[in-house]
C-alpha atoms as a PDB file:
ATOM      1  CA  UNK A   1    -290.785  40.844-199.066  1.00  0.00           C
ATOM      2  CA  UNK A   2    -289.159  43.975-198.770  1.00  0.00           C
ATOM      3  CA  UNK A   3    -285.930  45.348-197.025  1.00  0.00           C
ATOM      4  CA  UNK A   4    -284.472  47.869-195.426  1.00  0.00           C
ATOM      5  CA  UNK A   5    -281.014  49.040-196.186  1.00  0.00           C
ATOM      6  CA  UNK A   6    -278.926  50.635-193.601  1.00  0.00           C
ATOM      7  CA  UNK A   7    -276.303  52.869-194.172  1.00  0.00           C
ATOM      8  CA  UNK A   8    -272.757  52.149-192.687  1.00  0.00           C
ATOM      9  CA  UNK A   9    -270.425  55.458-192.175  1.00  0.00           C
ATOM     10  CA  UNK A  10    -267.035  56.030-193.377  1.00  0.00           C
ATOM     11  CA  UNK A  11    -265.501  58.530-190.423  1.00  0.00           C
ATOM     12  CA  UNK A  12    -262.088  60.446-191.726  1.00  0.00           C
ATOM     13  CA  UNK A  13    -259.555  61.906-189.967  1.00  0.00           C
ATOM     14  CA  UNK A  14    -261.185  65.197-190.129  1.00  0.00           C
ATOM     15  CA  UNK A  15    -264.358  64.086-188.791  1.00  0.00           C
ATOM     16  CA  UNK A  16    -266.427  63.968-192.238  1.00  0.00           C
ATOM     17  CA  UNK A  17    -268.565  61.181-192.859  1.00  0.00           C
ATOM     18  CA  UNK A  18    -269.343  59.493-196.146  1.00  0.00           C
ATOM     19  CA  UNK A  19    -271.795  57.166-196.395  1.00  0.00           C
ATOM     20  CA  UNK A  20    -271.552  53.215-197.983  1.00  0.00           C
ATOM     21  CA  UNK A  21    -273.056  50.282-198.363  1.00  0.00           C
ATOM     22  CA  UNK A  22    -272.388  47.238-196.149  1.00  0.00           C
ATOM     23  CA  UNK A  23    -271.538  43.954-198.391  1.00  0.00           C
ATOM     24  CA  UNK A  24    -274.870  42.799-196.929  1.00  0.00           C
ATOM     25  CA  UNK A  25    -276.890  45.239-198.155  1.00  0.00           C
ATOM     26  CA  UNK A  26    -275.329  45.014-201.753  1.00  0.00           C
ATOM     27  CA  UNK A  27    -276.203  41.239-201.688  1.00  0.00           C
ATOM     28  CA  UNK A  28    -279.869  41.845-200.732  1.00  0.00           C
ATOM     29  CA  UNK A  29    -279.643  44.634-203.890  1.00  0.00           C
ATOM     30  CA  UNK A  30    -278.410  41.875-205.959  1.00  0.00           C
ATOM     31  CA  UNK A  31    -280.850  39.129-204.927  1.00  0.00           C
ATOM     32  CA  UNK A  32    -283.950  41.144-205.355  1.00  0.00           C
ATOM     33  CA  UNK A  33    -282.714  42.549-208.866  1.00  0.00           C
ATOM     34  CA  UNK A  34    -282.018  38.667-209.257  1.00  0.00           C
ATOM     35  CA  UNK A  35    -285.712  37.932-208.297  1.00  0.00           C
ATOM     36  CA  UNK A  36    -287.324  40.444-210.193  1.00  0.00           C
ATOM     37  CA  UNK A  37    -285.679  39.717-213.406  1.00  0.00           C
ATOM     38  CA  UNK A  38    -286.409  36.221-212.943  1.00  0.00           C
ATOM     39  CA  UNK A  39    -290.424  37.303-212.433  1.00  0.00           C
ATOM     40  CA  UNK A  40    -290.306  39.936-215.296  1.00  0.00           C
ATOM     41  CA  UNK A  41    -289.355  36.963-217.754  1.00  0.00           C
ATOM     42  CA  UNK A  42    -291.918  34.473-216.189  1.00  0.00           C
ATOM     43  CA  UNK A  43    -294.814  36.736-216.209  1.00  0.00           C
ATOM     44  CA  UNK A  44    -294.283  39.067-219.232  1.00  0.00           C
ATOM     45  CA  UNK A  45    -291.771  36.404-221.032  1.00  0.00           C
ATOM     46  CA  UNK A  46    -289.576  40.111-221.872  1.00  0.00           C
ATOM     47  CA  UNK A  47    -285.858  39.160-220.487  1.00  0.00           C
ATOM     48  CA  UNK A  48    -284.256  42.216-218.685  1.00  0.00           C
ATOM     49  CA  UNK A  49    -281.277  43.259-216.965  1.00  0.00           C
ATOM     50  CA  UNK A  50    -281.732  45.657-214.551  1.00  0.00           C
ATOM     51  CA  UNK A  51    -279.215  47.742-213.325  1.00  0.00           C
ATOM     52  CA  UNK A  52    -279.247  49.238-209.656  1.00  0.00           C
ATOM     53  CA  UNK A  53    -278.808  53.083-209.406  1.00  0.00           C
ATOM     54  CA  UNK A  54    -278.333  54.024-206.362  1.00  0.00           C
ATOM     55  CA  UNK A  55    -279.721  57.496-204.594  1.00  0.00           C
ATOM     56  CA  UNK A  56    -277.675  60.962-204.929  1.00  0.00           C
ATOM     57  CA  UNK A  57    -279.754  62.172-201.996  1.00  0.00           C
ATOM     58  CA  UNK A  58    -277.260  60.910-199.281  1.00  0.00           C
ATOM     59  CA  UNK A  59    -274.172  61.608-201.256  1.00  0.00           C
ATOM     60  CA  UNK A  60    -275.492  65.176-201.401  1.00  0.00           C
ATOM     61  CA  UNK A  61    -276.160  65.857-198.360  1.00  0.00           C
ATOM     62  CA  UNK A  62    -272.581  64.484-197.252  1.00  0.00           C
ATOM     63  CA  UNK A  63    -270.837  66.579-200.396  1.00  0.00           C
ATOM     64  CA  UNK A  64    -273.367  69.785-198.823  1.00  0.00           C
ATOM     65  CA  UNK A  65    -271.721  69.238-195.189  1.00  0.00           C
ATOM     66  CA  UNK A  66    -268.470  68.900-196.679  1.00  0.00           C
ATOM     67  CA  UNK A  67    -268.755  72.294-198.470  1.00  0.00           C
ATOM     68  CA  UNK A  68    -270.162  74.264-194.938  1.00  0.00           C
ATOM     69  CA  UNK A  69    -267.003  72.425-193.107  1.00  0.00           C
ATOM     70  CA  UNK A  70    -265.136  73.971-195.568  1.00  0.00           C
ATOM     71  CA  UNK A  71    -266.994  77.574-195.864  1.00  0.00           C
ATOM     72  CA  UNK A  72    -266.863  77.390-191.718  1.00  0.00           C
ATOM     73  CA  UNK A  73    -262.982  77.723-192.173  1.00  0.00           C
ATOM     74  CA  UNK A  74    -263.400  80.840-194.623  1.00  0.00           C
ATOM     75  CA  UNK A  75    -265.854  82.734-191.658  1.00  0.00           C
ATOM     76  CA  UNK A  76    -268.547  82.607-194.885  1.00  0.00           C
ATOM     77  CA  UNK A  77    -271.572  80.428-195.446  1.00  0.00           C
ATOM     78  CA  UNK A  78    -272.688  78.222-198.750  1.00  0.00           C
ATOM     79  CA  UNK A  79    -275.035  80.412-199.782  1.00  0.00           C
ATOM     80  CA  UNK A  80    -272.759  83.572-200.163  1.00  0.00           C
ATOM     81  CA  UNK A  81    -270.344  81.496-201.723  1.00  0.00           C
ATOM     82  CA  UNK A  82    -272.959  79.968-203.944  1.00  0.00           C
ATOM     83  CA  UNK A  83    -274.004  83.859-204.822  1.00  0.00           C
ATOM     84  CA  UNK A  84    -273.449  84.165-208.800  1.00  0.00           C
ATOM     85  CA  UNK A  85    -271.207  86.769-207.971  1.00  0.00           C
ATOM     86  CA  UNK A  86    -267.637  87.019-208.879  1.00  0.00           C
ATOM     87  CA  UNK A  87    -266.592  89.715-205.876  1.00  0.00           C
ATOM     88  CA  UNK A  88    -264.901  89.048-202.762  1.00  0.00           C
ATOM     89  CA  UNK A  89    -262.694  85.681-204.595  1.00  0.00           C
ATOM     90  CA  UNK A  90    -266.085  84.001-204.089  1.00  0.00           C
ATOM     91  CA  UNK A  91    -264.876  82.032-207.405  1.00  0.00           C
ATOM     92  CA  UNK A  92    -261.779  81.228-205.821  1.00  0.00           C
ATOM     93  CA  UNK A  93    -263.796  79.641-202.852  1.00  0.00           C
ATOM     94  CA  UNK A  94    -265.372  77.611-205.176  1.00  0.00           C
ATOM     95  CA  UNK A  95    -263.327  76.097-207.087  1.00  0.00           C
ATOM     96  CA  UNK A  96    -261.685  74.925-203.764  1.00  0.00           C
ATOM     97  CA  UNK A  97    -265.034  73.364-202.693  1.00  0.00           C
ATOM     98  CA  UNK A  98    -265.299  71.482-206.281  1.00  0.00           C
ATOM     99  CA  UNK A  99    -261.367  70.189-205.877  1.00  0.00           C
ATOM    100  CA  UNK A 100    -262.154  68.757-202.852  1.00  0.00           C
ATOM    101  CA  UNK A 101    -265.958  67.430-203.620  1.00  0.00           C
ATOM    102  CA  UNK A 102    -264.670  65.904-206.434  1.00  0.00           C
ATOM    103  CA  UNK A 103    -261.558  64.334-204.933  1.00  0.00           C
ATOM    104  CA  UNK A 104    -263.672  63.127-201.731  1.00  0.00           C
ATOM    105  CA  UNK A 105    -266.379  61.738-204.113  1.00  0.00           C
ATOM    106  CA  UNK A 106    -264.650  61.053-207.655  1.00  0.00           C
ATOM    107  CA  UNK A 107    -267.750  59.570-208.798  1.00  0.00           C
ATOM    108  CA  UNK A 108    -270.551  62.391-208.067  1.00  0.00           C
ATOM    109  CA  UNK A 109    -271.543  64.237-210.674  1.00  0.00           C
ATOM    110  CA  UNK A 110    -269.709  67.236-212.120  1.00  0.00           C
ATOM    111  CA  UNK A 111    -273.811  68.968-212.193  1.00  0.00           C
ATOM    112  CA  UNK A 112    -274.507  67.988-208.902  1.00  0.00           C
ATOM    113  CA  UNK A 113    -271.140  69.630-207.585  1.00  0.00           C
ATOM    114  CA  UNK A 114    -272.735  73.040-209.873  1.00  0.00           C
ATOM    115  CA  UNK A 115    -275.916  72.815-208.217  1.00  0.00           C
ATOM    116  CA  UNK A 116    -274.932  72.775-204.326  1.00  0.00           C
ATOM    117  CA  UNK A 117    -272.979  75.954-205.687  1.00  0.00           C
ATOM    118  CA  UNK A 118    -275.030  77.910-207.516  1.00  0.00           C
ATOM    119  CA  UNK A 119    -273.046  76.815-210.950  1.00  0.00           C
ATOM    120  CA  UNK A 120    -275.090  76.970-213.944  1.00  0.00           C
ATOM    121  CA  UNK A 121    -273.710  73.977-215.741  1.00  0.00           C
ATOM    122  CA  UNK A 122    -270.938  70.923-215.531  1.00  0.00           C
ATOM    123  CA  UNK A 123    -268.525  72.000-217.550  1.00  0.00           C
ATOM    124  CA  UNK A 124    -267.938  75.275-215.272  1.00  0.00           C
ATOM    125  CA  UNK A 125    -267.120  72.846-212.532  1.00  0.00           C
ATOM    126  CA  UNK A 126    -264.328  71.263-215.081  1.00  0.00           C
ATOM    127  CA  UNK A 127    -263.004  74.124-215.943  1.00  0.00           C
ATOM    128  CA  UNK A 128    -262.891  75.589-212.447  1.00  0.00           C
ATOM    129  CA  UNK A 129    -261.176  72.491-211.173  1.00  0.00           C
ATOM    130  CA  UNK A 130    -258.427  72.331-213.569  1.00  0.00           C
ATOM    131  CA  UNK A 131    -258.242  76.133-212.921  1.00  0.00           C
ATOM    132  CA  UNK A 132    -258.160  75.804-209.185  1.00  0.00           C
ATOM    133  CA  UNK A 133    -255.005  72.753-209.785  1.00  0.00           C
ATOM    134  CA  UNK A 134    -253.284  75.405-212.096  1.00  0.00           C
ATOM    135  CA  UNK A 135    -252.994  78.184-209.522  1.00  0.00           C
ATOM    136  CA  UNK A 136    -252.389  75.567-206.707  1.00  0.00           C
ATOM    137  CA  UNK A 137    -249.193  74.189-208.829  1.00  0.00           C
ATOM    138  CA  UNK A 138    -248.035  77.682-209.584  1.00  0.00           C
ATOM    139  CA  UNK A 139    -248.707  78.603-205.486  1.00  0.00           C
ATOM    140  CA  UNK A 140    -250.743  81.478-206.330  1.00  0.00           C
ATOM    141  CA  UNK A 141    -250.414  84.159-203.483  1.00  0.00           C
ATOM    142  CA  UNK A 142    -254.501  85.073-204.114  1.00  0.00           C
ATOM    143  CA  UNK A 143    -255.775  81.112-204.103  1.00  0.00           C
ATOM    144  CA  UNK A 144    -252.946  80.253-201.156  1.00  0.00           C
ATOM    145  CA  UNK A 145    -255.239  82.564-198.852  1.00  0.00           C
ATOM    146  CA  UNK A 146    -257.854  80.836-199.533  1.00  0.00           C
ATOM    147  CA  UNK A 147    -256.497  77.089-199.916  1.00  0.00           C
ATOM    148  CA  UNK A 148    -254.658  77.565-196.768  1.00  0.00           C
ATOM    149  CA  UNK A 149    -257.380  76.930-193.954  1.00  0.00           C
ATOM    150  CA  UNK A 150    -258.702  74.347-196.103  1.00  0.00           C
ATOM    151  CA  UNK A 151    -255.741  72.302-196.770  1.00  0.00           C
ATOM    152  CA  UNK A 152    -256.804  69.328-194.434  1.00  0.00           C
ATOM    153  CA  UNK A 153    -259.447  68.779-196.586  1.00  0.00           C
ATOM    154  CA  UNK A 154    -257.038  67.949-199.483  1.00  0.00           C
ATOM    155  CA  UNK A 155    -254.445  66.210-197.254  1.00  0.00           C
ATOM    156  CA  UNK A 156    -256.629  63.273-196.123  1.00  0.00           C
ATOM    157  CA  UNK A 157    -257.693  62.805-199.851  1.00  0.00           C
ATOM    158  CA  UNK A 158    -256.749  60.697-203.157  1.00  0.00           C
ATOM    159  CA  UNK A 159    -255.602  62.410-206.194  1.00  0.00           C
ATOM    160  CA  UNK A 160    -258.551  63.648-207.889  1.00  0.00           C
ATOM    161  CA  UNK A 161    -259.261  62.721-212.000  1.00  0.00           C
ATOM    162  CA  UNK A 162    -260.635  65.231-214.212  1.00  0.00           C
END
């Protein structure tokens, strides 16, 4: 008996997506997990609890449309952004995309934020963000030129935790 789970959209204001799950297709999760635990322990006699984990793929690809929204607003594209570079503020640019990934999607990981960016490692990403919150408090002149055409993106948002 299998399933198929459709995905429900989340539209905001500025026209981003995000996708969820539907309460439906979290019970059908749920009652096959249920079901298979229940036949693990009646045909091996091993009691389990399994634990859904649920696909990065989609939440990627959102976080990824996200970031070329924002880019879009720059006149640059993710890749050059994502260039290991540190000319042209291309750091500042991305620390801007990780504040807002992160504050969009508080539970995506800090590595997955590093590799749509061309970040070698999480704690980067951290650092970055806290960096990026620092010069936003102090109203950097620099990080202002760049946070300015992106500042929708923060607007619609909750405070982000890092």
């Amino acid at each position: 008996m299998t399933h198929m789970l459709l995905q429900q959209n989340t539209t905001y204001k500025n026209g981003s997506t995000m996708n969820v799950h539907t309460r439906r297709e979290l019970s059908i999760v749920s009652h096959v997990i249920t079901r298979a635990q229940y036949e693990i322990q009646q045909q091996a006699g091993i009691e389990v609890i399994l634990i859904p984990r649920y696909s990065n793929k989609m939440v990627e690809e959102d976080v990824k449309q996200l970031f070329e929204a924002m880019c879009d607003c720059w006149n640059v594209q993710l890749s050059w952004v994502s260039d290991k570079s540190r000319a042209n503020d291309r750091p500042t640019m991305r620390k801007l995309l990780w504040m807002v990934g992160k504050k969009k999607f508080p539970h995506i990981p800090y590595s997955l934020l590093a590799n749509l960016t061309g970040a070698t490692d999480h704690a980067g990403v951290i650092k970055g963000i806290r960096s990026g919150y620092n010069w936003l408090n102090v109203q950097d002149e620099k990080f202002m030129k760049y946070y300015e055409p992106v500042k929708g993106y923060f607007d619609e948002l909750q405070p982000a935790q890092v």
